[in-house]
C-alpha atoms as a PDB file:
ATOM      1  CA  UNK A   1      76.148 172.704 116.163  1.00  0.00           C
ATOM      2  CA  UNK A   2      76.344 176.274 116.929  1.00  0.00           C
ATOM      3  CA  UNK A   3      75.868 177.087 120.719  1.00  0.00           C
ATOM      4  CA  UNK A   4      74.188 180.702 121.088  1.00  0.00           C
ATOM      5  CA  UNK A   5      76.429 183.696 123.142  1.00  0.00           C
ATOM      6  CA  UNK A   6      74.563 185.893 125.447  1.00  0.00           C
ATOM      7  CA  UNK A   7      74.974 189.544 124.580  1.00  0.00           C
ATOM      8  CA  UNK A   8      76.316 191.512 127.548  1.00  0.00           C
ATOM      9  CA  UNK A   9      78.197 194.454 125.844  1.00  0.00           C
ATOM     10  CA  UNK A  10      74.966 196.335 127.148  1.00  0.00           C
ATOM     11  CA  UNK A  11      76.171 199.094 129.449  1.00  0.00           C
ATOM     12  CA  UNK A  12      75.983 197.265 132.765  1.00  0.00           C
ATOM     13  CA  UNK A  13      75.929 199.950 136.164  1.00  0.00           C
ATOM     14  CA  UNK A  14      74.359 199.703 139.419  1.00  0.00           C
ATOM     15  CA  UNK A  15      72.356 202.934 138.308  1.00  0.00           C
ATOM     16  CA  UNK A  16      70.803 201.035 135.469  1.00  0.00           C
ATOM     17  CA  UNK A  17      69.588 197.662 136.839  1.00  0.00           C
ATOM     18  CA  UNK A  18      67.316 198.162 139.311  1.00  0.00           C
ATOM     19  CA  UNK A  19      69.439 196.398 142.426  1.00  0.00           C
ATOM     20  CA  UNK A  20      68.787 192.825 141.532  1.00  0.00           C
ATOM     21  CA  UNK A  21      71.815 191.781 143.515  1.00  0.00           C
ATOM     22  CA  UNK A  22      69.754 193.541 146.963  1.00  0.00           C
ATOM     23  CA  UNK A  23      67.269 190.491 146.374  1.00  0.00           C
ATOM     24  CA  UNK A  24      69.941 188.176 147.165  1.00  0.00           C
ATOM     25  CA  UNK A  25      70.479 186.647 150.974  1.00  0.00           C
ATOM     26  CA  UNK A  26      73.575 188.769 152.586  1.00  0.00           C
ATOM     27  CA  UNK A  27      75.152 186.219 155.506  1.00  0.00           C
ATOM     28  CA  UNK A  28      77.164 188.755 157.820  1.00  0.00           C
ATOM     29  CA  UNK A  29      80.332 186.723 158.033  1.00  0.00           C
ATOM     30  CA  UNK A  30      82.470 189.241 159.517  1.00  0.00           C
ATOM     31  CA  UNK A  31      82.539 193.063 161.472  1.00  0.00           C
ATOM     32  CA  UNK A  32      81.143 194.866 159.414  1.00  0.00           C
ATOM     33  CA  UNK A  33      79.787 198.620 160.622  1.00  0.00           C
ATOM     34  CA  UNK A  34      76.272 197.518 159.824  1.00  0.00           C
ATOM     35  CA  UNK A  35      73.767 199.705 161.554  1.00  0.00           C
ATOM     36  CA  UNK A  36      71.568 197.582 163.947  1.00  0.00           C
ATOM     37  CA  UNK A  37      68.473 198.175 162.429  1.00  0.00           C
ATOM     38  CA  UNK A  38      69.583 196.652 159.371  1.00  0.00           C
ATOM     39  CA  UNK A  39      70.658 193.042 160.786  1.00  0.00           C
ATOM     40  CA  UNK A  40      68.079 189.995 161.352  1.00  0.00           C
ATOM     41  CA  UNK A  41      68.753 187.217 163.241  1.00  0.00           C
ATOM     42  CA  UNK A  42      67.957 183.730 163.178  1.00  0.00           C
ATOM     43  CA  UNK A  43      67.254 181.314 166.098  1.00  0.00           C
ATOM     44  CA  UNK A  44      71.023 180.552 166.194  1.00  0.00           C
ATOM     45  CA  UNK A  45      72.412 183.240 166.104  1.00  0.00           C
ATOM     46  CA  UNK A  46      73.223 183.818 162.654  1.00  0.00           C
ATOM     47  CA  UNK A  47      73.019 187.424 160.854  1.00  0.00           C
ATOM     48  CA  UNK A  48      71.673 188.485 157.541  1.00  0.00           C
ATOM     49  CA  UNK A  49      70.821 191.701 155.994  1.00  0.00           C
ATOM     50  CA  UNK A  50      67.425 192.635 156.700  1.00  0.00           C
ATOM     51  CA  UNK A  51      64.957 192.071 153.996  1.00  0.00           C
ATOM     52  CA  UNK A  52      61.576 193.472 153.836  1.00  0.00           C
ATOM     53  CA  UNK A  53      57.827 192.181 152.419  1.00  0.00           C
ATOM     54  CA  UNK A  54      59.397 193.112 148.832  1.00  0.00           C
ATOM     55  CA  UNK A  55      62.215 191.043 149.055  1.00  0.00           C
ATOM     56  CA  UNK A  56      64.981 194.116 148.896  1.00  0.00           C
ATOM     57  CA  UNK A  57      67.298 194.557 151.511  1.00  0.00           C
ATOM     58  CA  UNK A  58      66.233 197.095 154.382  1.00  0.00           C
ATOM     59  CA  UNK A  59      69.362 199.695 153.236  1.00  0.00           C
ATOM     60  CA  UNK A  60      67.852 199.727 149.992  1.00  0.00           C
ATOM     61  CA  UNK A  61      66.093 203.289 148.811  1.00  0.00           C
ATOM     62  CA  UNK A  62      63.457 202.682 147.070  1.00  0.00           C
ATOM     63  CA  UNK A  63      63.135 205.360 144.960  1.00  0.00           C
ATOM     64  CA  UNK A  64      67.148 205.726 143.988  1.00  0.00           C
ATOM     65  CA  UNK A  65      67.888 202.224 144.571  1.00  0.00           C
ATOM     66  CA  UNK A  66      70.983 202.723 146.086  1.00  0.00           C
ATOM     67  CA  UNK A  67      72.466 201.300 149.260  1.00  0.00           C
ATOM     68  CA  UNK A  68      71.812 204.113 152.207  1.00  0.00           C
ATOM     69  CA  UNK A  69      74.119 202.323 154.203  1.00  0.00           C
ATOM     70  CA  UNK A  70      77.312 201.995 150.927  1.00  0.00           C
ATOM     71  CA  UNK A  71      79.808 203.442 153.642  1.00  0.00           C
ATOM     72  CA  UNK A  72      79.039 200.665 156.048  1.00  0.00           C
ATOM     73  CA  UNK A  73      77.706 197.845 153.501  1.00  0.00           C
ATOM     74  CA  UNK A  74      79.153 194.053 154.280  1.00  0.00           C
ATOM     75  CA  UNK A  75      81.843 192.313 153.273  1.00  0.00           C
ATOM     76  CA  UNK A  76      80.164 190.015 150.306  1.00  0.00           C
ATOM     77  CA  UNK A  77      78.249 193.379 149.011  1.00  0.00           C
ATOM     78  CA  UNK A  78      82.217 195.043 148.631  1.00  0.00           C
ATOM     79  CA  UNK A  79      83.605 191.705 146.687  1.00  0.00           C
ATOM     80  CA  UNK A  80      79.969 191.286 144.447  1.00  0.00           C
ATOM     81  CA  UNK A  81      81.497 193.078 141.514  1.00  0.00           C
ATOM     82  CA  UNK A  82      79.412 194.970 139.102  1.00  0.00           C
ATOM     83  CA  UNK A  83      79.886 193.288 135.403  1.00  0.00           C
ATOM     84  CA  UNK A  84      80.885 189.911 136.678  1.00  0.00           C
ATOM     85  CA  UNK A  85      79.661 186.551 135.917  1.00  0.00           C
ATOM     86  CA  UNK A  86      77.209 186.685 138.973  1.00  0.00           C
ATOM     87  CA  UNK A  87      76.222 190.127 138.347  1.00  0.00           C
ATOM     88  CA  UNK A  88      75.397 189.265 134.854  1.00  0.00           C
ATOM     89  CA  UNK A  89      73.360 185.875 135.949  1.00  0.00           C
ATOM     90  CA  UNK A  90      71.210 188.551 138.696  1.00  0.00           C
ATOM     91  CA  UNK A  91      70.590 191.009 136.471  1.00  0.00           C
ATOM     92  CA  UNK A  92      68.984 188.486 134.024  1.00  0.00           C
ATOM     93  CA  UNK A  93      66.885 186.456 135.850  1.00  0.00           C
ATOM     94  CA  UNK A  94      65.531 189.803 137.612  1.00  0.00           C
ATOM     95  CA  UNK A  95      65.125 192.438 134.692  1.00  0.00           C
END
């Protein structure tokens, strides 16, 4: 039995996949220089990135989609590494 690879030598870059990973839920675990207007809280306390009626993350552009806010981004957006296992997985089940 023969168990089918995935192709993923496709040229993976943020610029060519649309932000999938700015759907995901961003927990803001540490200090991060996040501007204000970009954080939602919960009834505990707890902070997220903002996400609007589309689903993106508030620090999204739309029309570039790229972060307005790289500089500044959190912690887990720095260590979500473009190419990776995860990446690869978001991409997919978004494109």
């Amino acid at each position: 039995m023969n168990i089918p690879i995935k192709d993923t030598s496709t040229d993976v870059a943020c610029s060519n996949c649309k932000a999938c990973c700015c759907r995901l839920e961003v927990l803001l675990i540490c200090d991060a220089p996040v501007p204000e207007k970009f954080i939602s809280r919960d009834e505990y306390g707890g902070e997220t990135m903002l996400r609007l009626d589309d689903g993106w993350c508030a620090a999204l552009d739309r029309d570039t989609f790229m972060c307005t806010i790289y500089e500044n981004r959190p912690w887990i957006c720095r260590e979500f590494e473009m190419g990776s296992y995860e990446c690869i997985e978001e991409r997919t089940a978004c494109l």
